[in-house]
PDB file of N, CA and C in Angstrom:
ATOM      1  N   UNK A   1     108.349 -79.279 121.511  1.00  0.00           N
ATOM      2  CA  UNK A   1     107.137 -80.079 121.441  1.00  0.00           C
ATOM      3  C   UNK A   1     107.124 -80.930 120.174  1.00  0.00           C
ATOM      4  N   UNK A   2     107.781 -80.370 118.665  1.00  0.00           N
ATOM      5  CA  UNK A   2     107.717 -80.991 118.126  1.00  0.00           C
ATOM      6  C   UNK A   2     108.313 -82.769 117.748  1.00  0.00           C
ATOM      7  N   UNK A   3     109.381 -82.918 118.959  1.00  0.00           N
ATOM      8  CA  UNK A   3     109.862 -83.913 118.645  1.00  0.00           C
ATOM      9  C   UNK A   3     108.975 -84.731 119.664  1.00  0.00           C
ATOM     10  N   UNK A   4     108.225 -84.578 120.838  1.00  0.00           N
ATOM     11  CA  UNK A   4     107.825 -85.440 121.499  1.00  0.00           C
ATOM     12  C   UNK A   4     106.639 -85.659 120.867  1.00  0.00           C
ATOM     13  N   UNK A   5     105.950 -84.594 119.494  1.00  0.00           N
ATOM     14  CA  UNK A   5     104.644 -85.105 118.739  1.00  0.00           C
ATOM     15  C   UNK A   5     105.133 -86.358 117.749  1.00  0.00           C
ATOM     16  N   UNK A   6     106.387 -85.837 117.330  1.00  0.00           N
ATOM     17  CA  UNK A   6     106.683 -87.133 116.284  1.00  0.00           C
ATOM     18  C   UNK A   6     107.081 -88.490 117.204  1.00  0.00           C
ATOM     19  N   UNK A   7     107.199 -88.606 118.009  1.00  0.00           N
ATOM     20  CA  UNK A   7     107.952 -89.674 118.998  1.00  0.00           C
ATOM     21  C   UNK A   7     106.198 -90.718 118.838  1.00  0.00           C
ATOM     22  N   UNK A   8     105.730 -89.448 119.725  1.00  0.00           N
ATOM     23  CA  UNK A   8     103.717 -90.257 119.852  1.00  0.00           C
ATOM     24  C   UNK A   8     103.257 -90.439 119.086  1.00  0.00           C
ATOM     25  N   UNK A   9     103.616 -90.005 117.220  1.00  0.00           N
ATOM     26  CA  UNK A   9     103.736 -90.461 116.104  1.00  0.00           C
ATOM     27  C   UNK A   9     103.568 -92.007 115.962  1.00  0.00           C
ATOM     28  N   UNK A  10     105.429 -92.061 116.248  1.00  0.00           N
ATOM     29  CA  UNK A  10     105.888 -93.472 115.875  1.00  0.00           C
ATOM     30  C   UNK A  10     104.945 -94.498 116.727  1.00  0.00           C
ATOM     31  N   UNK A  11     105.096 -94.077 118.169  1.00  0.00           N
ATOM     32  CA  UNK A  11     104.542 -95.173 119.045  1.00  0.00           C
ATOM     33  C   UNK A  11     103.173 -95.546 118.475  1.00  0.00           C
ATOM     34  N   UNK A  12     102.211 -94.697 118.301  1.00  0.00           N
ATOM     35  CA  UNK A  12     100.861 -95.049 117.650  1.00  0.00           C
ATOM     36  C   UNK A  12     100.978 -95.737 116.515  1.00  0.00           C
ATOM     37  N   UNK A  13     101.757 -95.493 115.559  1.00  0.00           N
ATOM     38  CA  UNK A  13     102.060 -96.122 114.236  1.00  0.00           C
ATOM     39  C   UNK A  13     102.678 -97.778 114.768  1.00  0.00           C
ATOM     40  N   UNK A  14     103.352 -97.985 115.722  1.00  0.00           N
ATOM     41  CA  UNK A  14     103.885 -98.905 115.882  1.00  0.00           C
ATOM     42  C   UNK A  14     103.065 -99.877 116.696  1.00  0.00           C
ATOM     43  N   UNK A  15     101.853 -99.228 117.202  1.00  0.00           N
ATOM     44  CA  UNK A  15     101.090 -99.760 118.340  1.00  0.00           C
ATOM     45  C   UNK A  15     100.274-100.247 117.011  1.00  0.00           C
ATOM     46  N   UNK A  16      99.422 -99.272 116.327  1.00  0.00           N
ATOM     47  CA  UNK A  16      98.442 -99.827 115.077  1.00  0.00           C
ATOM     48  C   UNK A  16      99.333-101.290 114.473  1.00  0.00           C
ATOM     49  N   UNK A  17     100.386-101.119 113.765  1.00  0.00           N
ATOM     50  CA  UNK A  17     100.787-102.531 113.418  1.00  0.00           C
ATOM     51  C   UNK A  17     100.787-103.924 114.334  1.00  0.00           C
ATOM     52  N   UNK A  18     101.159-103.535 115.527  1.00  0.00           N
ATOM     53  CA  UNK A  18     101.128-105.123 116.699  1.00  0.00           C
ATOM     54  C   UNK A  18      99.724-105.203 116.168  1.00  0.00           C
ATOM     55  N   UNK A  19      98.967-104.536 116.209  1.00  0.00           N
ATOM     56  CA  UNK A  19      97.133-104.408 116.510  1.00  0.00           C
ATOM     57  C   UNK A  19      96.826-105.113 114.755  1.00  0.00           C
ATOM     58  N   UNK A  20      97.850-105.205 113.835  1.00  0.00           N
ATOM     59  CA  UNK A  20      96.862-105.846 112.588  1.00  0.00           C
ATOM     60  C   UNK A  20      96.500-105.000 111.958  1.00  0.00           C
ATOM     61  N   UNK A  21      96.335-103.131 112.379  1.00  0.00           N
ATOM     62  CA  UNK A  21      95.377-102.441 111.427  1.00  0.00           C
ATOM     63  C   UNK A  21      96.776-101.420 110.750  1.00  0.00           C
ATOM     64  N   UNK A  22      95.933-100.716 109.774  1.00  0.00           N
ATOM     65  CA  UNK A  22      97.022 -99.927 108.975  1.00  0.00           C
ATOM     66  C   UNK A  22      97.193 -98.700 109.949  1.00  0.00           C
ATOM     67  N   UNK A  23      98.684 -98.695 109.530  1.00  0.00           N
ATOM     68  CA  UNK A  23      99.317 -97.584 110.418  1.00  0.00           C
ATOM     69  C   UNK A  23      99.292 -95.859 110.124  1.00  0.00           C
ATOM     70  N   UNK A  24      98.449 -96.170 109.029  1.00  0.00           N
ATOM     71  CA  UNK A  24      97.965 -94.775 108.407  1.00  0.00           C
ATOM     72  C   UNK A  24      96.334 -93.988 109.032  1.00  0.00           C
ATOM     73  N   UNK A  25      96.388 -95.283 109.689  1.00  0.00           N
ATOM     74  CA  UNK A  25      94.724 -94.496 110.482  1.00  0.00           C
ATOM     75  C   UNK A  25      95.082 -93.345 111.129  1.00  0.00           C
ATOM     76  N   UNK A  26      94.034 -92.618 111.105  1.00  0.00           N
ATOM     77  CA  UNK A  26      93.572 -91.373 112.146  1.00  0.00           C
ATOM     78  C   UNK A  26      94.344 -91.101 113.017  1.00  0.00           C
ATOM     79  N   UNK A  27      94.113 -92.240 113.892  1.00  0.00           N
ATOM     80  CA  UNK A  27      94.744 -92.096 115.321  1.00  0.00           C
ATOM     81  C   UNK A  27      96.408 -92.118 114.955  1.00  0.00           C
ATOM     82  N   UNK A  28      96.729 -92.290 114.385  1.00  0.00           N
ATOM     83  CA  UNK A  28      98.669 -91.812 114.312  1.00  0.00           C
ATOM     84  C   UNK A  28      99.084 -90.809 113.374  1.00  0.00           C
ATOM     85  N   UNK A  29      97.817 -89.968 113.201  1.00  0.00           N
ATOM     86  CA  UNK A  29      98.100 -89.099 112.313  1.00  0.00           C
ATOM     87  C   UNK A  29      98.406 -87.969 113.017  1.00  0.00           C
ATOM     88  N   UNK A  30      99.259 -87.302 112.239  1.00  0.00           N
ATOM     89  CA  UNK A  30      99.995 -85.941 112.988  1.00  0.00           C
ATOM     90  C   UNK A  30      99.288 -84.695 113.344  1.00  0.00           C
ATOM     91  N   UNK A  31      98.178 -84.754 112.419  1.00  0.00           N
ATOM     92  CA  UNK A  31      96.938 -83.797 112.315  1.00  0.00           C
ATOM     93  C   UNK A  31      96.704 -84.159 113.808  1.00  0.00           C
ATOM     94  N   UNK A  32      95.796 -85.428 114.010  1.00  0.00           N
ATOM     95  CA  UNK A  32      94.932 -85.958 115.195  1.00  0.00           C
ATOM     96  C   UNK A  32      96.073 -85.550 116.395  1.00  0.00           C
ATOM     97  N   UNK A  33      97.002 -85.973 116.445  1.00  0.00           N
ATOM     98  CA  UNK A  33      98.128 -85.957 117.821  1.00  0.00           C
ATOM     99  C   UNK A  33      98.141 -84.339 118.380  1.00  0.00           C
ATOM    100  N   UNK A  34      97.981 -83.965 117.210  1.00  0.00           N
ATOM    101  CA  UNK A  34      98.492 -82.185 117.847  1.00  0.00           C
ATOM    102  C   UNK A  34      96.964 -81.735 118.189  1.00  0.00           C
ATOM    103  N   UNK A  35      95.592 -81.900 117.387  1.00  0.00           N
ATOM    104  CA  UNK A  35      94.796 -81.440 118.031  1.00  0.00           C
ATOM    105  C   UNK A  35      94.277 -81.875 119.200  1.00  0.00           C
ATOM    106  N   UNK A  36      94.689 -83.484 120.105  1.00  0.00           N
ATOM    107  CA  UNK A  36      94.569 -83.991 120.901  1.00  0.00           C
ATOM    108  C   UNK A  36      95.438 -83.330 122.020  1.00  0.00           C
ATOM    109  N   UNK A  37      96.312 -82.994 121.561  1.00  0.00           N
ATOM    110  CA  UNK A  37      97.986 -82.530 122.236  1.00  0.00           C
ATOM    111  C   UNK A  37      96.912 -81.079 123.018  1.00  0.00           C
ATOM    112  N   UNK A  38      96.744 -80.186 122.391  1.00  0.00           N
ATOM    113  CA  UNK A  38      95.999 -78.810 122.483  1.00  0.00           C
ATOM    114  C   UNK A  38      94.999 -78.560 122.935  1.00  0.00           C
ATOM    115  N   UNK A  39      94.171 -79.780 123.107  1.00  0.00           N
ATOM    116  CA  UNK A  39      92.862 -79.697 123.467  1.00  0.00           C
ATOM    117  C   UNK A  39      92.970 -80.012 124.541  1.00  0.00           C
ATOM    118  N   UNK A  40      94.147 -81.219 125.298  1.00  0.00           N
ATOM    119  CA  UNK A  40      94.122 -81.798 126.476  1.00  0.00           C
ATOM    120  C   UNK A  40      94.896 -80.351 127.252  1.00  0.00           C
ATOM    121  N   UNK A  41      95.736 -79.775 126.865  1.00  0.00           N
ATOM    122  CA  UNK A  41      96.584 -78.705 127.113  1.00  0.00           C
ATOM    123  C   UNK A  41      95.565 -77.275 127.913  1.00  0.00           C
ATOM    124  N   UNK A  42      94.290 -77.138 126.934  1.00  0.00           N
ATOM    125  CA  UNK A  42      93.816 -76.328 127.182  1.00  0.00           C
ATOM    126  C   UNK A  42      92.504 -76.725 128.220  1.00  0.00           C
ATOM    127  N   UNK A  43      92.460 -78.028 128.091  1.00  0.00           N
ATOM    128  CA  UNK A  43      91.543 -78.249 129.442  1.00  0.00           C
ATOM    129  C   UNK A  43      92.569 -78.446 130.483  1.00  0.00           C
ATOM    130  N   UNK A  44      93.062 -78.767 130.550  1.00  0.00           N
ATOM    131  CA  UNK A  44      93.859 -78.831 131.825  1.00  0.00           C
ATOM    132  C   UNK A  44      94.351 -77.179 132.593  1.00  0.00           C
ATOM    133  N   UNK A  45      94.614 -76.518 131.805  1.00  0.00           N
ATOM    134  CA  UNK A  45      94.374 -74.687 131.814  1.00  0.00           C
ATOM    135  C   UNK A  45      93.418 -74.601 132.800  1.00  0.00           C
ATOM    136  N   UNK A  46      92.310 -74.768 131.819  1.00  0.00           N
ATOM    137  CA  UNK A  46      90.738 -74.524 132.407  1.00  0.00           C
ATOM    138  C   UNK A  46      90.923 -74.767 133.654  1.00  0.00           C
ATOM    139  N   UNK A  47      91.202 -75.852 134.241  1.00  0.00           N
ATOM    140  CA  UNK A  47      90.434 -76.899 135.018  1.00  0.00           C
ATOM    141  C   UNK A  47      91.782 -76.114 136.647  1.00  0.00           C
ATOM    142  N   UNK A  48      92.828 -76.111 135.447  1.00  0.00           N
ATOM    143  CA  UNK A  48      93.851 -75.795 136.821  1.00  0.00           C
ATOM    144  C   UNK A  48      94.645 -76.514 137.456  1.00  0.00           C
ATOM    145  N   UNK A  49      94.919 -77.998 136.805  1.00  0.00           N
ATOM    146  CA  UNK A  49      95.097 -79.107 137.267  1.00  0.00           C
ATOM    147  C   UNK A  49      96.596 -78.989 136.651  1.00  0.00           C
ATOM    148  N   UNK A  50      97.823 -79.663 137.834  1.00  0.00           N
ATOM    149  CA  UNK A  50      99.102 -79.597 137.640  1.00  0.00           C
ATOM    150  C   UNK A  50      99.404 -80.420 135.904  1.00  0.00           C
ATOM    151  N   UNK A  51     100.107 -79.874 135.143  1.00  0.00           N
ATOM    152  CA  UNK A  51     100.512 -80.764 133.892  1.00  0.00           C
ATOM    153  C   UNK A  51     101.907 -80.991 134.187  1.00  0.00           C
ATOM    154  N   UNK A  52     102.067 -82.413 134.102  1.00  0.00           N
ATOM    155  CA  UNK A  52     103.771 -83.198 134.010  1.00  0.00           C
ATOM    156  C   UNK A  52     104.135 -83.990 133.147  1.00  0.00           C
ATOM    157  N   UNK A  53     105.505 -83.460 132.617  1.00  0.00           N
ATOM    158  CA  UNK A  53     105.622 -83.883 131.592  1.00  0.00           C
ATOM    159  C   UNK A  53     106.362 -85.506 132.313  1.00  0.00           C
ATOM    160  N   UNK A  54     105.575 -86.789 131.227  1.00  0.00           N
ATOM    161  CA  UNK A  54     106.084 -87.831 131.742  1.00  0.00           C
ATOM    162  C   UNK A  54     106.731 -88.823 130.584  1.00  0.00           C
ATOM    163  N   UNK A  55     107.743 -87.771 129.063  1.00  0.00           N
ATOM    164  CA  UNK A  55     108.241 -87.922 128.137  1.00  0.00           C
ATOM    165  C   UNK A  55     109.313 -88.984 129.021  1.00  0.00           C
ATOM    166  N   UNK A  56     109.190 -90.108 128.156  1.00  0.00           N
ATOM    167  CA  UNK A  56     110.402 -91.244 128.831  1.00  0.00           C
ATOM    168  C   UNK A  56     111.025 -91.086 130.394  1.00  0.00           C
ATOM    169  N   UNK A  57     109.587 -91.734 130.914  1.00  0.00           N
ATOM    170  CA  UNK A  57     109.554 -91.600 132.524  1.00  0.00           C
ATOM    171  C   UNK A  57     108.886 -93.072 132.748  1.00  0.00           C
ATOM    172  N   UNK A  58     109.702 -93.439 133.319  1.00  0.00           N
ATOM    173  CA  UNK A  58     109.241 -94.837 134.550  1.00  0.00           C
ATOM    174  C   UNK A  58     107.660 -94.208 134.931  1.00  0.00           C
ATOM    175  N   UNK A  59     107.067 -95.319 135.063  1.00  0.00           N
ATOM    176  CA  UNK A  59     105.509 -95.275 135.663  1.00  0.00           C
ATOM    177  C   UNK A  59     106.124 -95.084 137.582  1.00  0.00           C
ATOM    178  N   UNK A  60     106.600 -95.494 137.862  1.00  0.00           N
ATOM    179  CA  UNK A  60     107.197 -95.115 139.471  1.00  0.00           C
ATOM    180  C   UNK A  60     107.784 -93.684 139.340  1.00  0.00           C
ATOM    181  N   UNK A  61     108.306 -93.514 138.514  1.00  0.00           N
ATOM    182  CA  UNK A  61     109.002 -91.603 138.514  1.00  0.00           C
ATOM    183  C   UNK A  61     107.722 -91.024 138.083  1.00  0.00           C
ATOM    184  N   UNK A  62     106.572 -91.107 137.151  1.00  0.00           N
ATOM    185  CA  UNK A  62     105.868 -90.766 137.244  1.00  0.00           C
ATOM    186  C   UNK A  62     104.916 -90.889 138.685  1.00  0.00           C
ATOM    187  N   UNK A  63     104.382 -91.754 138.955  1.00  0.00           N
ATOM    188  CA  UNK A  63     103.433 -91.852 140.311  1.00  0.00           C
ATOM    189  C   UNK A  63     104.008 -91.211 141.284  1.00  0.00           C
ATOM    190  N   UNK A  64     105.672 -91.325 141.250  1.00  0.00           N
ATOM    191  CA  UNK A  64     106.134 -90.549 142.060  1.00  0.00           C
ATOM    192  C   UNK A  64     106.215 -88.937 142.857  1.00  0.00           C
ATOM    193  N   UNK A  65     106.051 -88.651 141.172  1.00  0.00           N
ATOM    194  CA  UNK A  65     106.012 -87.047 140.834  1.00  0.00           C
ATOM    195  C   UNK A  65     104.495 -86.798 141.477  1.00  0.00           C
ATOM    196  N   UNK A  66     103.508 -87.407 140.762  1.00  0.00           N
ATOM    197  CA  UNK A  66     101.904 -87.158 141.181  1.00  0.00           C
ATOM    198  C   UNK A  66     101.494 -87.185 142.685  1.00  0.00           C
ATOM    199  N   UNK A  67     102.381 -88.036 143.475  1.00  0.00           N
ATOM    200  CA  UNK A  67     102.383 -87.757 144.542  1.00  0.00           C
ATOM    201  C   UNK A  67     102.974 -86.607 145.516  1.00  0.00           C
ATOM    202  N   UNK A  68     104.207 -86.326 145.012  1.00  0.00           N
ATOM    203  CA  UNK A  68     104.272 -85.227 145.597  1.00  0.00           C
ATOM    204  C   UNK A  68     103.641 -84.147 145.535  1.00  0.00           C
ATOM    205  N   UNK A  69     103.297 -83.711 144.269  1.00  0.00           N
ATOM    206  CA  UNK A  69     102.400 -82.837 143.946  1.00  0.00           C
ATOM    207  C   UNK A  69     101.414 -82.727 144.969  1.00  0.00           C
ATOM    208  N   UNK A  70     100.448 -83.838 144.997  1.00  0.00           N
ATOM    209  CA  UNK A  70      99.333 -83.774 145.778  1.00  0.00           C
ATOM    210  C   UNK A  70      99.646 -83.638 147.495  1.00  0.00           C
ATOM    211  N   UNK A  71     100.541 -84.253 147.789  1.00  0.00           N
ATOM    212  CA  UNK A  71     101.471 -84.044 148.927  1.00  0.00           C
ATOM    213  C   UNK A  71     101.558 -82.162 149.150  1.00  0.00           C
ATOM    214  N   UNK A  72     102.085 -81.521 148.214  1.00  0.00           N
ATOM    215  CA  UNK A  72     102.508 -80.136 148.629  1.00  0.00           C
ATOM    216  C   UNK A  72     101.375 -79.796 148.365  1.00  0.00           C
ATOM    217  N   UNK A  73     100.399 -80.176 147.737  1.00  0.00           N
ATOM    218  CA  UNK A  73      99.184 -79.135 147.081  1.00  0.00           C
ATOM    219  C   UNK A  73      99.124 -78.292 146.609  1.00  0.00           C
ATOM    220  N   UNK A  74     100.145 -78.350 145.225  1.00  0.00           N
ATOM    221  CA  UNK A  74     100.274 -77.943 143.821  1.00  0.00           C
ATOM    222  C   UNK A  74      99.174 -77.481 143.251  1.00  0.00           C
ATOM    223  N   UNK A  75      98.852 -76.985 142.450  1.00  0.00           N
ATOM    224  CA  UNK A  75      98.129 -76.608 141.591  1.00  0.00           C
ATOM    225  C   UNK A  75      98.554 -76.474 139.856  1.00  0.00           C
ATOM    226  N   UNK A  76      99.653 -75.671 139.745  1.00  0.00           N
ATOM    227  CA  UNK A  76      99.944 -75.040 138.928  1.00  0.00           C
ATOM    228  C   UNK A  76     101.270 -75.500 138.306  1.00  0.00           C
ATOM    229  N   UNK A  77     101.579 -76.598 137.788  1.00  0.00           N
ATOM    230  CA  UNK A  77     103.147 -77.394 137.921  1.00  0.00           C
ATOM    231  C   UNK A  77     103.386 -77.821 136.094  1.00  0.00           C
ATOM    232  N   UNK A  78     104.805 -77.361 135.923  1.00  0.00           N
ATOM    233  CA  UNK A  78     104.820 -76.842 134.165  1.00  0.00           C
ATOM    234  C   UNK A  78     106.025 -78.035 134.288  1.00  0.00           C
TER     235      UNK A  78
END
């Protein structure tokens, strides 16, 4: 996990600069990423809802995946 937190690191840091603002804000901070990371982690628990990992995935390999899922009627998908 730790390398895909530093990856969402960079991208935020790199997204804040196109954007004009400093790349030290909040939002690309490593603090913010992991409690975002944990919180989404643990609602999705709750809730029961399939989690996929879509670390350097095409938006079509992703939609792809989401469909099957819902197709078999998944629940529970790591």
């Amino acid at each position: 996990m730790r390398g895909r937190v530093q990856q969402l690191h960079e991208i935020r840091r790199e997204r804040l600069n196109t954007l004009g603002l400093a790349s030290e804000a909040d939002y690309a901070s490593l603090k913010r990423i992991l409690k975002e990371l944990e919180y989404a982690e643990n609602f999705m628990k709750k809730v029961g809802c399939p989690i996929i990992d879509v670390t350097n995935k095409a938006v079509e390999e992703t939609a792809s995946r989401v469909l099957e899922i819902y197709l078999r009627g998944e629940r529970h998908v790591k």
